[in-house]
Each structure stands twice: as structure tokens, then as C-alpha cells.
Protein backbone atom coordinates (compact mmCIF):
# COMPACT_ATOMS: atom_id res chain seq x y z
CA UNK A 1 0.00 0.00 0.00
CA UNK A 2 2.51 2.58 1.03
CA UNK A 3 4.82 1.99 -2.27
CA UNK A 4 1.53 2.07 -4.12
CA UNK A 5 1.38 6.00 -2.84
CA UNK A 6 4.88 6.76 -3.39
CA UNK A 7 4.65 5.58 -7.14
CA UNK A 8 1.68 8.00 -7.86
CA UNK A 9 3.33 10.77 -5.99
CA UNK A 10 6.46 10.13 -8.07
CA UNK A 11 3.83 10.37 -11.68
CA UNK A 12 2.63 13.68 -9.79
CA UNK A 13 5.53 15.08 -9.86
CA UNK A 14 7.02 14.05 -13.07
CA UNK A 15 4.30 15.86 -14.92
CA UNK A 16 4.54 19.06 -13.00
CA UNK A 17 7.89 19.12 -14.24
CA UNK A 18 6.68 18.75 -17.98
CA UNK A 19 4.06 21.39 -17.61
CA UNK A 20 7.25 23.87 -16.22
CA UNK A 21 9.49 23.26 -19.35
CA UNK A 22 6.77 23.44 -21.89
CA UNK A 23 5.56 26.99 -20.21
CA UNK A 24 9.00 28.44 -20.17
CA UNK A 25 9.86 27.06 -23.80
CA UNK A 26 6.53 28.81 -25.24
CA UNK A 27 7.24 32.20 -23.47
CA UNK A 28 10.86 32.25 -24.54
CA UNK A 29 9.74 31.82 -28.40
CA UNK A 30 6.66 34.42 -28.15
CA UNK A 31 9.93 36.91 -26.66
CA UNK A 32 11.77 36.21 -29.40
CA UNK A 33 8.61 36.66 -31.99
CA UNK A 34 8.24 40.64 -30.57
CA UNK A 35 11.78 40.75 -30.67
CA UNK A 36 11.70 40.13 -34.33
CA UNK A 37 8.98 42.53 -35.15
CA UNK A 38 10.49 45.31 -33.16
CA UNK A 39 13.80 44.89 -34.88
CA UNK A 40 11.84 45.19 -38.66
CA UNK A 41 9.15 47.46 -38.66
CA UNK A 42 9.92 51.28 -38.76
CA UNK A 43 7.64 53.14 -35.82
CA UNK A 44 8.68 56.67 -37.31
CA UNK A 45 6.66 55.84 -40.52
CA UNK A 46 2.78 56.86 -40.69
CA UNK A 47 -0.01 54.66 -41.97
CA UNK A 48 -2.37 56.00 -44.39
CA UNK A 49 -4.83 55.15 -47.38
CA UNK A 50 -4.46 56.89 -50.70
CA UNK A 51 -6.44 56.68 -54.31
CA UNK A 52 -5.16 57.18 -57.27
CA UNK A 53 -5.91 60.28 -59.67
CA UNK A 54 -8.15 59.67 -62.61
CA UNK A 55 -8.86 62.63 -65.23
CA UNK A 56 -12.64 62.25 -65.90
CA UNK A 57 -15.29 64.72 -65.73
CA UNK A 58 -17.00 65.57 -62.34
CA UNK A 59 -20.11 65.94 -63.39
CA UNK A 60 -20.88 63.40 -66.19
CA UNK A 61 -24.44 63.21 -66.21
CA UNK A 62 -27.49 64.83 -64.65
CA UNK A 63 -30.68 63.44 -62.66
CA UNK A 64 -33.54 64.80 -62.67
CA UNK A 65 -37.21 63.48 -61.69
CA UNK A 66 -40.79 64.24 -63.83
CA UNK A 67 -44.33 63.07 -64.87
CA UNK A 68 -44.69 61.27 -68.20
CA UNK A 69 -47.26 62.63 -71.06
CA UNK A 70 -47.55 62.04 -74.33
CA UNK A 71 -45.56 63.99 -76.99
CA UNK A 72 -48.89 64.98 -78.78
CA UNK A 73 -52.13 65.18 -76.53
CA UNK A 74 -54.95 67.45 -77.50
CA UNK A 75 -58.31 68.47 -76.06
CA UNK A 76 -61.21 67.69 -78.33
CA UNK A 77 -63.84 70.92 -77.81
CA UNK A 78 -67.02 70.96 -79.41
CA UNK A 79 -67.05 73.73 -82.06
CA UNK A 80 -70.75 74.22 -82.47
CA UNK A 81 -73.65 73.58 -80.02
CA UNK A 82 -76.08 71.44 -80.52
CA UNK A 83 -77.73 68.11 -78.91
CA UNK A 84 -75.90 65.21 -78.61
CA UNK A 85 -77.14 62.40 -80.96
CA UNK A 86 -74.71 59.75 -80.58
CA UNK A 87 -71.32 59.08 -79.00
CA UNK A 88 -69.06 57.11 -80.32
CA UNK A 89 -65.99 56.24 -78.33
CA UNK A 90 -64.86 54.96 -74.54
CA UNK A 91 -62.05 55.63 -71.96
CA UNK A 92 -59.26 53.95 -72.93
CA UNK A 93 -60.31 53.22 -76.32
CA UNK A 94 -58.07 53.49 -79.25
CA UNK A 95 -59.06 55.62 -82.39
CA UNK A 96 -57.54 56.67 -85.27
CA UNK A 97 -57.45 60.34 -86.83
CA UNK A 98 -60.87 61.40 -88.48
CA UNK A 99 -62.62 58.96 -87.05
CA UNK A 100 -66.14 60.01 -85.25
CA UNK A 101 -66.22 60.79 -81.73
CA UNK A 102 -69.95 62.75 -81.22
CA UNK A 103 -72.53 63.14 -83.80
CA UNK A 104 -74.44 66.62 -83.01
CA UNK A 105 -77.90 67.37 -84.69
CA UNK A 106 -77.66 69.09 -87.87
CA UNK A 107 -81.05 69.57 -88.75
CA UNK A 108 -81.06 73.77 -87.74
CA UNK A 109 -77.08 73.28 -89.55
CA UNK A 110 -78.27 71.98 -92.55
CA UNK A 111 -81.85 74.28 -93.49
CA UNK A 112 -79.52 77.61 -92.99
CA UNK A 113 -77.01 76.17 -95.03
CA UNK A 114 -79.63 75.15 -97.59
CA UNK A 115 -81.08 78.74 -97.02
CA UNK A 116 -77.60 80.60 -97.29
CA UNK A 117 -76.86 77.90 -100.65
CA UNK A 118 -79.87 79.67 -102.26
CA UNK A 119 -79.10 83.37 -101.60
CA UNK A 120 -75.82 82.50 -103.42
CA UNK A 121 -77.16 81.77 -106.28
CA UNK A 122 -80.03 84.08 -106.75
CA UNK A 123 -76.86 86.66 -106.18
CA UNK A 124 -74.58 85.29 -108.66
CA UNK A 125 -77.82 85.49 -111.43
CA UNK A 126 -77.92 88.91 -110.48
CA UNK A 127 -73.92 90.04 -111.23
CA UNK A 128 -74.53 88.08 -114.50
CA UNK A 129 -77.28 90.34 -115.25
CA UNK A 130 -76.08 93.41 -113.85
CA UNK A 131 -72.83 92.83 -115.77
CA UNK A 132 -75.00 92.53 -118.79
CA UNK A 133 -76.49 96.42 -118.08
CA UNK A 134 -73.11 97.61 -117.12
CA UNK A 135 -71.33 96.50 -120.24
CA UNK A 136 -74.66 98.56 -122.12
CA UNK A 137 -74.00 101.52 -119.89
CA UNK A 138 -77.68 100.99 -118.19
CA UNK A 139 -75.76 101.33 -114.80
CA UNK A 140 -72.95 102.74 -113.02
CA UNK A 141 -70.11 101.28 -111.78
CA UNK A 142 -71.23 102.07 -108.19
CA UNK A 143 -74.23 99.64 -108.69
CA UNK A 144 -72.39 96.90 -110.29
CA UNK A 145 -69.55 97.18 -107.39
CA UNK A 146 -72.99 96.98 -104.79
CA UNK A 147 -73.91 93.92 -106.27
CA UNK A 148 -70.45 92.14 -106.34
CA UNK A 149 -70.36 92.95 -102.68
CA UNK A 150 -73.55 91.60 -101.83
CA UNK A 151 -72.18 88.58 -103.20
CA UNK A 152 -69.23 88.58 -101.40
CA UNK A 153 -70.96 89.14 -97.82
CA UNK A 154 -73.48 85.83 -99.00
CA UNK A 155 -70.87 84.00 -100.18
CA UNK A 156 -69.08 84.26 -96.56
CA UNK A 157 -72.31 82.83 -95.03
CA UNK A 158 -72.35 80.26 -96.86
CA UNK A 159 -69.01 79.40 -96.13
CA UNK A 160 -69.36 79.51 -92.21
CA UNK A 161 -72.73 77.46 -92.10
CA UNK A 162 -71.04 75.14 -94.29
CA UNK A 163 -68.58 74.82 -91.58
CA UNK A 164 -70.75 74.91 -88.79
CA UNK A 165 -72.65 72.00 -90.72
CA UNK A 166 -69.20 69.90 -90.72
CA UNK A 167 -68.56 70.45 -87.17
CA UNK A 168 -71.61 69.13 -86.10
CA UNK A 169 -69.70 65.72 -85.97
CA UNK A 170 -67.02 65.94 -84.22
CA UNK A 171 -64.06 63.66 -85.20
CA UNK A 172 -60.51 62.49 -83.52
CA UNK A 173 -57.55 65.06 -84.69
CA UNK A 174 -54.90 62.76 -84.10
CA UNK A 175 -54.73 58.72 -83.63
CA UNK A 176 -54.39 57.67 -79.76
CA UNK A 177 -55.66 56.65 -77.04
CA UNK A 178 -58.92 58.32 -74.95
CA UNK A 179 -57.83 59.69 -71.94
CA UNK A 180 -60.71 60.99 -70.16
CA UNK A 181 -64.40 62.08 -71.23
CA UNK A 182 -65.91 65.66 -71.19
CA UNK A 183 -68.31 66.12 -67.96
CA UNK A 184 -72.21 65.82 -68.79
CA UNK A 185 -71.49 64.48 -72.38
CA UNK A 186 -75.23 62.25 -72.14
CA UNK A 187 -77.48 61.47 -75.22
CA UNK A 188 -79.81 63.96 -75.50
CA UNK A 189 -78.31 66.59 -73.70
CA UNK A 190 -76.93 70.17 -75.34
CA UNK A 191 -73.45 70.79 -75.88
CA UNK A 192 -72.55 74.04 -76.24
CA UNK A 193 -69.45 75.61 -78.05
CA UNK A 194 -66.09 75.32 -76.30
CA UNK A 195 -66.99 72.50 -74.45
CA UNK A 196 -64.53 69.44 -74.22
CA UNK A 197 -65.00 66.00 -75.43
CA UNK A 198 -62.39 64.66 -74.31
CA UNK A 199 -58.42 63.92 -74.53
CA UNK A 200 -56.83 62.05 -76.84
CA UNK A 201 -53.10 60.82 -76.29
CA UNK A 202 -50.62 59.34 -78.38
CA UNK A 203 -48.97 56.53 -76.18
CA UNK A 204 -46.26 55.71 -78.66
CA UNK A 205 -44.10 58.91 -78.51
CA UNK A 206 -43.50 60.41 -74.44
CA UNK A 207 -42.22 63.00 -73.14
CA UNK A 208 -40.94 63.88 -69.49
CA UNK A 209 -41.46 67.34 -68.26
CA UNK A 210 -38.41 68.62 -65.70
CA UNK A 211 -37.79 71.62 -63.45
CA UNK A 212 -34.40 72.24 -63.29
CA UNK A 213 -33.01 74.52 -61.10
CA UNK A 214 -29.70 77.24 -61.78
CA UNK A 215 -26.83 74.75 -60.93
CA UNK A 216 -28.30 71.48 -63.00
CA UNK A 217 -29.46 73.71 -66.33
CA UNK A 218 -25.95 74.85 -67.68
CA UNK A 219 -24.77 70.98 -68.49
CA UNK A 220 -28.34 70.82 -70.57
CA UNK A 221 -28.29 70.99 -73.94
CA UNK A 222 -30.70 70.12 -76.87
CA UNK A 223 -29.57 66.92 -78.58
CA UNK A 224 -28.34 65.22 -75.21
CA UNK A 225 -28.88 61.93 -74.73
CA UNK A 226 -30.88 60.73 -72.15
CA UNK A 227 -32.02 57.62 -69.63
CA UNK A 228 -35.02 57.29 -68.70
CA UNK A 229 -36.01 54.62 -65.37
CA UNK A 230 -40.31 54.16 -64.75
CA UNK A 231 -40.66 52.16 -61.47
CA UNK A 232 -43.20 49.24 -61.32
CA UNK A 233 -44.35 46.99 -58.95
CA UNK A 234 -42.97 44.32 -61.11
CA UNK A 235 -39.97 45.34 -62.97
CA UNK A 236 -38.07 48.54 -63.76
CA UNK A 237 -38.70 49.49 -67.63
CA UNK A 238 -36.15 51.69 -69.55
CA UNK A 239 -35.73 53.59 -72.36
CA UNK A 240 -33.74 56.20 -74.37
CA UNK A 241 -34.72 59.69 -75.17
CA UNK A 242 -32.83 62.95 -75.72
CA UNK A 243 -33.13 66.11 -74.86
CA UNK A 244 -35.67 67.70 -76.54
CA UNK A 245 -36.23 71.61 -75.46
CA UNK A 246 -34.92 73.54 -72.73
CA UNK A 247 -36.73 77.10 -72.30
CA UNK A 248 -35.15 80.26 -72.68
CA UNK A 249 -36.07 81.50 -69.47
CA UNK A 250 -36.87 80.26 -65.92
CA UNK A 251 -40.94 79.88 -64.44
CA UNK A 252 -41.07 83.28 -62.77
CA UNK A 253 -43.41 81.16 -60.05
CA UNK A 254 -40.76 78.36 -59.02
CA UNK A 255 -37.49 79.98 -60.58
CA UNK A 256 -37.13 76.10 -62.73
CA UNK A 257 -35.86 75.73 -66.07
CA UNK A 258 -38.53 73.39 -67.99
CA UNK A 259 -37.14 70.89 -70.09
CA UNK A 260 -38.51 68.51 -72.22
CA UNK A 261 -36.73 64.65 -72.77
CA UNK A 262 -38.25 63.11 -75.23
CA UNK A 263 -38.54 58.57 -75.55
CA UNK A 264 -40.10 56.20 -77.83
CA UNK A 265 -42.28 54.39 -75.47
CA UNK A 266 -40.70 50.51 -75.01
CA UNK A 267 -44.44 49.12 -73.17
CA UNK A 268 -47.63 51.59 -74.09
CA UNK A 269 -49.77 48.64 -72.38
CA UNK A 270 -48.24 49.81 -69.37
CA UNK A 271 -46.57 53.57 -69.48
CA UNK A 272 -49.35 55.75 -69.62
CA UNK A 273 -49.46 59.54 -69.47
CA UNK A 274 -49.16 60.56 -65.55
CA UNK A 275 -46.22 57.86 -64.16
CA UNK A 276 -43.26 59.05 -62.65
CA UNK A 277 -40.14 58.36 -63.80
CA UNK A 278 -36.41 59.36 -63.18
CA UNK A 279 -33.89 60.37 -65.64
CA UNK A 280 -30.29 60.41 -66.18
CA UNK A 281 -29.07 63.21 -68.78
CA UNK A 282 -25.26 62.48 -70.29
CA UNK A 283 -23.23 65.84 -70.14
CA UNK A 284 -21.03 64.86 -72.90
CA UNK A 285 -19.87 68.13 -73.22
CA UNK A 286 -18.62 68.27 -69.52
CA UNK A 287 -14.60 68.93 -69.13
CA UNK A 288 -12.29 66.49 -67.87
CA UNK A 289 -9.75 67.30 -64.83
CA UNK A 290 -7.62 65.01 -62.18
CA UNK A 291 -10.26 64.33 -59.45
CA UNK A 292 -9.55 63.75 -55.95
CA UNK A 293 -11.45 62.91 -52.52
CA UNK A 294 -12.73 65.88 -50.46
CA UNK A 295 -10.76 63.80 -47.85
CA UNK A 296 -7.54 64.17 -49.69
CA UNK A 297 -7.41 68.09 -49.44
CA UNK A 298 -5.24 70.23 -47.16
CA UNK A 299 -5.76 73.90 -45.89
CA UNK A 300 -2.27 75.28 -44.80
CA UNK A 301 -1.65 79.38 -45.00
CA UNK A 302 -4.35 79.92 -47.37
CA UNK A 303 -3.32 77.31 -49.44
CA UNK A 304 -4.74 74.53 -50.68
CA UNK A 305 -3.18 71.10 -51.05
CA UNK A 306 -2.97 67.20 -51.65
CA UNK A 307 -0.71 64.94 -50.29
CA UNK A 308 1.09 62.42 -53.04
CA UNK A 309 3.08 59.50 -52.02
CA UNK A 310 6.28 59.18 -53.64
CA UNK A 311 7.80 56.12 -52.68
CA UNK A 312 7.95 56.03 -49.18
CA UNK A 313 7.62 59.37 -48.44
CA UNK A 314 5.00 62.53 -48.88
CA UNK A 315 5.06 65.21 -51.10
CA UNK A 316 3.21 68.15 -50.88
CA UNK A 317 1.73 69.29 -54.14
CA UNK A 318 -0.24 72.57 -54.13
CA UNK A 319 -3.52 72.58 -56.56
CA UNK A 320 -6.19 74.99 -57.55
CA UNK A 321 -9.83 73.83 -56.69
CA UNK A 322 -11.70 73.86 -60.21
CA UNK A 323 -15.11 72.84 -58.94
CA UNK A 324 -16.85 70.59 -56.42
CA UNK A 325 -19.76 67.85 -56.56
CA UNK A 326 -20.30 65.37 -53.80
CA UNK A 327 -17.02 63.78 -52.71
CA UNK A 328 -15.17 64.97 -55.25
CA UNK A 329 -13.14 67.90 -56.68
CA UNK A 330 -11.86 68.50 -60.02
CA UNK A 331 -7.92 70.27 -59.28
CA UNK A 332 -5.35 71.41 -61.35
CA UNK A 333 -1.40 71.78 -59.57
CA UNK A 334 -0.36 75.17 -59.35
CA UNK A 335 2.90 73.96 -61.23
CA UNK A 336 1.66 73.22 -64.64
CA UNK A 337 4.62 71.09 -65.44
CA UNK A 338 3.22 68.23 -62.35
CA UNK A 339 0.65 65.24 -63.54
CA UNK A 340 -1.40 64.31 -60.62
CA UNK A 341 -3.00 61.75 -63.07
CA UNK A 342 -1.74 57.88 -61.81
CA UNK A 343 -0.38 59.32 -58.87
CA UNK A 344 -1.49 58.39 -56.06
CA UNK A 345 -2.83 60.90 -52.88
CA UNK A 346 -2.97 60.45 -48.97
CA UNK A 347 -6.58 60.35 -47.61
CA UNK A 348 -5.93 59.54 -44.30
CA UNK A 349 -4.14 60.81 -41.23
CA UNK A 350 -3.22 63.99 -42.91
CA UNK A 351 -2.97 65.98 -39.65
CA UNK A 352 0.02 64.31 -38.66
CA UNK A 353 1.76 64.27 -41.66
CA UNK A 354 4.35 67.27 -42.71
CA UNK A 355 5.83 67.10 -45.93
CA UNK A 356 8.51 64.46 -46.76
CA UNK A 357 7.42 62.38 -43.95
CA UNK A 358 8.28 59.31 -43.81
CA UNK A 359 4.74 56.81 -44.40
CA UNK A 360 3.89 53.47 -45.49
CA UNK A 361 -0.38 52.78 -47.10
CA UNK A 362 -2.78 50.83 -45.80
CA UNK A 363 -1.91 47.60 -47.50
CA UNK A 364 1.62 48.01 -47.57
């Protein structure tokens, strides 16, 4: 029993000593690991990110937001009174140019017409004969001028109940679609002159109507290509349009520019006059510059300035500010003989940093 307990003490012990040796062994390497770090890395160098300098245009395109309508919409007015007979169309229906919308009654249209035809050519019998008398000297020239007058003044009747006659059916100016129907257009009832129909819209050919205020409408111009995005519940449909107008002078109510873009509509079953939609305008016109982070710019003296690594070091390059849109600005160096372009700039840590200071990036 006893050397039973002196053997386990013994295996006690043994392993204590194993656990001792493998501690101190892992300690000693993990000194010698910092050891090795502190002898190869530089702690007078500071970290920082940089980008590299492109030369592209700040301000490449242009969005904008507007309702959709249709390039060519018009209001269809009654030009005559008169009761309504029949009407010949729906919401939503599609009709083609001349064809019938509202017959009116003509019957009052068509006796003073008939009447008016008559007095026309009971007048025209009289020049004849009055002609006749003049060429004999029977009559002056004063008469024979009377008569031709007379003529004249029935002859302009005739020409406005003829007219009045016509409009008495009232017929689609352009092909499209109906949008909407005049108020109180019943059978029966009396429509009176200046009254509208309704509104006819051409679905095939859009256009997007934008307010655009003093800082978007000098990168407009006719002829510029555009994007156009309509948001549905089920998909996002696009098209292409251009610019099509851009006014001459701002609203004096809102202080806008209006411009038109114009698109060939890609899914008339579903765009209809009235949608939303958001568009992109290209400003191919728009100059190109080195750009740079708002991050990367330093204020020193009154001076601005950007930070460019040369190898492991920093180099203080003084620029001019050209112009400024979101997180970007468009620079040129004050020396005109320096190419920011491919270089790259500091973005970080720039308060600490003097120039020729020694650095290393990010990912270095």
C-alpha cells in the first residue's frame, strides 16, 4: 500500500515538471517573436490610405425626376352647339385620326345652309345680269360694285354654315388613345361651343417634363442623350430619349428651367401619361480634370493642397480647386509642369503628416 502511494506521488511530480518546461519554452519563443517585429518594422513611418488620380469629368451626367405625357395630346372641344345624338368612343379606347367621336344634330345646320346655298345663287344670277347692263352703260359702276359685294358678304355665309354643318360631328384630330371624357357628355343633352369632349393621347411617342433649377441647367443641352427609369411593382422598364427643349427663361413662379426629354415608349400597355419616372441626362460636353477625394485636401496658409506619395515618403503638391460635386473635386497643380494623373494621394491621417514624412499605405 505505502509503495503504491509513493509511485503516484512520483507520476505527480514528473508531470509538474513537464508542464514547467513546456511553459518556459513557449514564453521564450513568443519573446523572441516581438523581438523580431520590433527589430523590422519602422515606428517613425505613418499609416495611411491613398487613391489614385483619374482625369474624368466631375459631373458626367445629370438626374432629374418628372411626370410622363404624351408627346402629342390634345383636347377635343365641341365647335358648335347642338344636342348630342350619338357618341361614339370609350375611356381607354383606341381611335384613329378622323374617325367620329360625337354626332351633333344638324337639322337647324343643314336648313340655314340650304337657305344661305340659295341666296348664293339668286346673287350670282344677279352680277350676270347686272354685268349685262353695265357692259350697255344701263348702270354705273357704283351699282355693279354693290352687287359684287352683296355677293361677297353671302358668299361668306355660306361658307361659315357650311362649316358649322361639318362640325356638327365631331371627329378624332390625331390617332391615340382616350384619356378621359368631357363632364355631362349624355345622349340627349346640349353641348354648347367650347366644351370638351375629351383627350386624346398618343402613347407611342412620351415626353418627361423637368424643373431644373440654376446649378443642373448649364450641363443641358438640346440633342443630349438621355435615360429614362419608370418604377413598377414588377420590374423597372427603360428607355432612351434625348433632350428635346430647354426654355429660354426660368418659371417666374418656381425659378425652374422646364425641359422637355423626349422617348419612344418601349411598353404603351403599361406607361401611360401621368407615371413618374427618373432620368439620367449624359453631359457629354462636360470637361475632364484630375479628381480627388474631399478627404484628400489640405488647408495650410491659405493654401490649398494634396498629399502624393512618392515612394515612401510625402510630397506636398499645391492645386487649384476647379469645382466641387459630392465627394469629389476637379484640381489642377499650381505647377503646370506636375501630372497628378496615376499618382497616387494620402486620404488619411493627414494631420500628422508634414511634408517628406516618412509613411507606409494601408496595405503596404
Amino acid at each position: 500500500m505505502v509503495g503504491h502511494r509513493r509511485s503516484n506521488w512520483i507520476g505527480i511530480g514528473t508531470l509538474l515538471l513537464i508542464l514547467i518546461f513546456v511553459s518556459c519554452e513557449k514564453e521564450t519563443q513568443e519573446s523572441a517573436a516581438v523581438d523580431s517585429v520590433t527589430a523590422t518594422t519602422d515606428y517613425t513611418q505613418l499609416v495611411s490610405s491613398t487613391v489614385v488620380v483619374e482625369r474624368a469629368a466631375l459631373r458626367p451626367t445629370l438626374f432629374a425626376s418628372g411626370v410622363v405625357k404624351g408627346q402629342h395630346e390634345v383636347l377635343v372641344k365641341a365647335r358648335t352647339s347642338g344636342v348630342v345624338n350619338s357618341i361614339d368612343f370609350s375611356l381607354g379606347q383606341q381611335v384613329e385620326q378622323g374617325q367620329t367621336l360625337v354626332v351633333l344634330d344638324d337639322t337647324i345646320a343643314k336648313l340655314s345652309a340650304s337657305q344661305i346655298s340659295l341666296q348664293v345663287q339668286n346673287a350670282r344670277k344677279e352680277l350676270d345680269v347686272q354685268n349685262q347692263l353695265y357692259e350697255r352703260g344701263a348702270i354705273s359702276l357704283s351699282m355693279l360694285n354693290q352687287t359684287k359685294s352683296a355677293l361677297d358678304g353671302l358668299e361668306a355665309q355660306l361658307e361659315r354654315a357650311q362649316e358649322t354643318l361639318r362640325d356638327t360631328t365631331i371627329s378624332a384630330p390625331i390617332a391615340g388613345s382616350i384619356a378621359d371624357e368631357g363632364i355631362s357628355l349624355i345622349l340627349g343633352d346640349t353641348v354648347q361651343a367650347g366644351q370638351t369632349i375629351t383627350r386624346i393621347i398618343d402613347l407611342n411617342e412620351m415626353r418627361i417634363a423637368l424643373s431644373l433649377g440654376q446649378s443642373q441647367i448649364f450641363f443641358v443641352q438640346e440633342g443630349a442623350k438621355a435615360t429614362i427609369e419608370i418604377m413598377t411593382p414588377n420590374e423597372v422598364i427603360r428607355a432612351e430619349g434625348v433632350v428635346g427643349a430647354v426654355s429660354s427663361g426660368s418659371d417666374s413662379r418656381t425659378g425652374s428651367w422646364t425641359t422637355f426629354v423626349d422617348f419612344t415608349n418601349p411598353r404603351p400597355d403599361l406607361i401611360r401619361a401621368g407615371v413618374s419616372a427618373n432620368v439620367t441626362i449624359k453631359n457629354d460636353l462636360a470637361p475632364l480634370h484630375p479628381l480627388v477625394p474631399n478627404a484628400a485636401m489640405v488647408n495650410r496658409e491659405g493654401k490649398t493642397y494634396v498629399y502624393v506619395k512618392q515612394e515612401n515618403s510625402a510630397r506636398l503638391v499645391e492645386v487649384e480647386v476647379l469645382d466641387r460635386y459630392g465627394d469629389l473635386m476637379a484640381v489642377e497643380p499650381i505647377d503646370d509642369s506636375y501630372d497628378l494623373v496615376g499618382k497616387e494621394v494620402l486620404t488619411s491621417g493627414l494631420s500628422r503628416i508634414d511634408d517628406e514624412t516618412s509613411i507606409v499605405t494601408q496595405y503596404e
